[in-house]
C-alpha atoms as a PDB file:
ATOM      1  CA  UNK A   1       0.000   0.000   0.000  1.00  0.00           C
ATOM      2  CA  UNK A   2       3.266   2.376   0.419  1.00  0.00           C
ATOM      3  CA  UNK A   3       3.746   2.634  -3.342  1.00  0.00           C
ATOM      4  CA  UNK A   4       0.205   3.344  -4.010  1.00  0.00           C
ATOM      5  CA  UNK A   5       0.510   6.715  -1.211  1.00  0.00           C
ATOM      6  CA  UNK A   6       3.544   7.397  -2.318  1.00  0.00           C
ATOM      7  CA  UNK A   7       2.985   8.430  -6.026  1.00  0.00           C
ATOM      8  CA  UNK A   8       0.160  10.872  -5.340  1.00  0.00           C
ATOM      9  CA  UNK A   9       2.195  12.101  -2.252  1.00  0.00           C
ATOM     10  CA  UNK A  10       4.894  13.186  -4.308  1.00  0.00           C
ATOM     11  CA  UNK A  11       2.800  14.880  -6.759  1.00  0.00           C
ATOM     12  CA  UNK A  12       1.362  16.930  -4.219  1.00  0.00           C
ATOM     13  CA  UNK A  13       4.236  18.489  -2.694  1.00  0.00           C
ATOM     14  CA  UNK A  14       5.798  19.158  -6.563  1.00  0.00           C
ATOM     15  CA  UNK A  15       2.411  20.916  -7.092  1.00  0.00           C
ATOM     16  CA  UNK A  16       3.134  22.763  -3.759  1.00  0.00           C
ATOM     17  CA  UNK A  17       6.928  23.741  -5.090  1.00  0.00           C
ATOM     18  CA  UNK A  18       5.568  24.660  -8.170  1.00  0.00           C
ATOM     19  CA  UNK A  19       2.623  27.178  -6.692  1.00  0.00           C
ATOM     20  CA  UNK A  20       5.209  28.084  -4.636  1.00  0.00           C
ATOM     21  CA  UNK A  21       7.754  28.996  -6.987  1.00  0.00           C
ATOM     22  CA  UNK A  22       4.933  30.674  -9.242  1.00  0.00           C
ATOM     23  CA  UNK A  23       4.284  33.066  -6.485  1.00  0.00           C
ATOM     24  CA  UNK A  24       7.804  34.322  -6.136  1.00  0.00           C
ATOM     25  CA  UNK A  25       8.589  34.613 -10.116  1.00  0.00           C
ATOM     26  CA  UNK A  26       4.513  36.579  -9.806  1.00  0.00           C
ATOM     27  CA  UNK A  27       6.474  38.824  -7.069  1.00  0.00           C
ATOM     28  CA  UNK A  28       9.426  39.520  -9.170  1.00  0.00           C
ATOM     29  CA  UNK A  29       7.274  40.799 -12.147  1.00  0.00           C
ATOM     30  CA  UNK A  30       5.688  42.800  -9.944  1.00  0.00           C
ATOM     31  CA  UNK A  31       9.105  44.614  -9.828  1.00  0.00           C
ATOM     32  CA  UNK A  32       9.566  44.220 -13.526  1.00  0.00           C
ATOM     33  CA  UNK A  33       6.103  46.275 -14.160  1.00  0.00           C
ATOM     34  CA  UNK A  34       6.899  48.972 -12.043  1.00  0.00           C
ATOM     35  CA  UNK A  35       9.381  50.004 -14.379  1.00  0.00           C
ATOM     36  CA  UNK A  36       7.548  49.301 -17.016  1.00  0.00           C
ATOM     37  CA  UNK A  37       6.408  53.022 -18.852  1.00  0.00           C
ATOM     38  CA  UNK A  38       3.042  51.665 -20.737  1.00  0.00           C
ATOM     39  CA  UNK A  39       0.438  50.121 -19.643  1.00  0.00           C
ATOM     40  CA  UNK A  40       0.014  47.372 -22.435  1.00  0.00           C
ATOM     41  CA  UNK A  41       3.417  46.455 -21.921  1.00  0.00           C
ATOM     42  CA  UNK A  42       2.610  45.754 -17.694  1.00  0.00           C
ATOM     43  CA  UNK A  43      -0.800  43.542 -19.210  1.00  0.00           C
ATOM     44  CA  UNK A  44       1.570  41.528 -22.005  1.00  0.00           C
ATOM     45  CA  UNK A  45       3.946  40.779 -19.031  1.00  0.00           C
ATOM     46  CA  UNK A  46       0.957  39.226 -17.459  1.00  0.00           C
ATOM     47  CA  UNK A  47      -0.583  37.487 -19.992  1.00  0.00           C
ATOM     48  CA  UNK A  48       2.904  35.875 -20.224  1.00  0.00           C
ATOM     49  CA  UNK A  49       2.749  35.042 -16.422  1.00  0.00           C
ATOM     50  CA  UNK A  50      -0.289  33.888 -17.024  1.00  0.00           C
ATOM     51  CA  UNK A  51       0.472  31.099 -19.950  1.00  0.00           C
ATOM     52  CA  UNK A  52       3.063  29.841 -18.113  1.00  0.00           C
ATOM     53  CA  UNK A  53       1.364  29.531 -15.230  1.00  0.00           C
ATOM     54  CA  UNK A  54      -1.460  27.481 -17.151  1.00  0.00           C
ATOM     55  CA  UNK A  55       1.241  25.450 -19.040  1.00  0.00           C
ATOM     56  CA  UNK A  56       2.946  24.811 -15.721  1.00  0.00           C
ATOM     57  CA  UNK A  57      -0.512  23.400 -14.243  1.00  0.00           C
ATOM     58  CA  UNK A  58      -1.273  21.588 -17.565  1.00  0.00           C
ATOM     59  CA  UNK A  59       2.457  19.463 -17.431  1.00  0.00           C
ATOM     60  CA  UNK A  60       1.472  18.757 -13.693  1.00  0.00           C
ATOM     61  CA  UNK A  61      -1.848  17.714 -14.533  1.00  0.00           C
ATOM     62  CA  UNK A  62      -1.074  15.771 -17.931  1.00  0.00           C
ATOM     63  CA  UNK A  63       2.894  14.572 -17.303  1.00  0.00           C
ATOM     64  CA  UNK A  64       2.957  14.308 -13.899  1.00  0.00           C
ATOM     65  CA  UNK A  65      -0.043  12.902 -13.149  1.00  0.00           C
ATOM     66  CA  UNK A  66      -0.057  10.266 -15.523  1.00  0.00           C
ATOM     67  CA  UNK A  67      -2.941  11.957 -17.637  1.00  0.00           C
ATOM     68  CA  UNK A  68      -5.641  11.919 -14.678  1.00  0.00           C
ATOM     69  CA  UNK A  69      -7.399  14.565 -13.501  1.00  0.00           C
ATOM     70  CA  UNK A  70      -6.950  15.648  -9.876  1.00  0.00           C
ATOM     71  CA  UNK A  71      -8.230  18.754  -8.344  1.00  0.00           C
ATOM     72  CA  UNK A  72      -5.628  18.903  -5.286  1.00  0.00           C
ATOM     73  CA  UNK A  73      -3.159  19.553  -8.022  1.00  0.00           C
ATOM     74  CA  UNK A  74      -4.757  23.014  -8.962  1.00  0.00           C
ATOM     75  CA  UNK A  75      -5.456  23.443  -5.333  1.00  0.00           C
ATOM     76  CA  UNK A  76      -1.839  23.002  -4.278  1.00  0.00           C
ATOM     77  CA  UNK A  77      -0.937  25.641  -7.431  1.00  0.00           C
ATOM     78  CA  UNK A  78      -3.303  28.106  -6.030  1.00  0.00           C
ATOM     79  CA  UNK A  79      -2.415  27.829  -1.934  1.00  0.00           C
END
């Protein structure tokens, strides 16, 4: 029963590394807009955040989790 926990285990905390480590590159472009002198240039920043954030969550959902969908991985991305 070990090697049946420890599979979704393990995807769990790399969705928890990877919300985590999509909050701090979020905090750094906050720094990166600031200086930033037009306004559509501070949205196209986000919409890049933004599709790599959803391509990060699809390759967890698709490649890491074996193609099945599980909510706790989008769960994990957002906490």
């Amino acid at each position: 029963m070990a090697p049946a926990l420890s599979q979704p285990l393990l995807l769990f905390c790399q969705a928890i590394l990877l919300g985590m480590a999509a909050a701090l590159l979020y905090d750094l472009l906050r720094q990166v807009r600031l200086l930033l002198p037009r306004r559509w240039l501070q949205e196209g920043a986000d919409l890049l955040f933004w599709m790599g954030a959803c391509g990060a969550l699809f390759f967890c959902a698709i490649v890491l989790g074996d193609g099945r969908v599980r909510l706790y991985i989008a769960a994990c991305l957002v906490l």
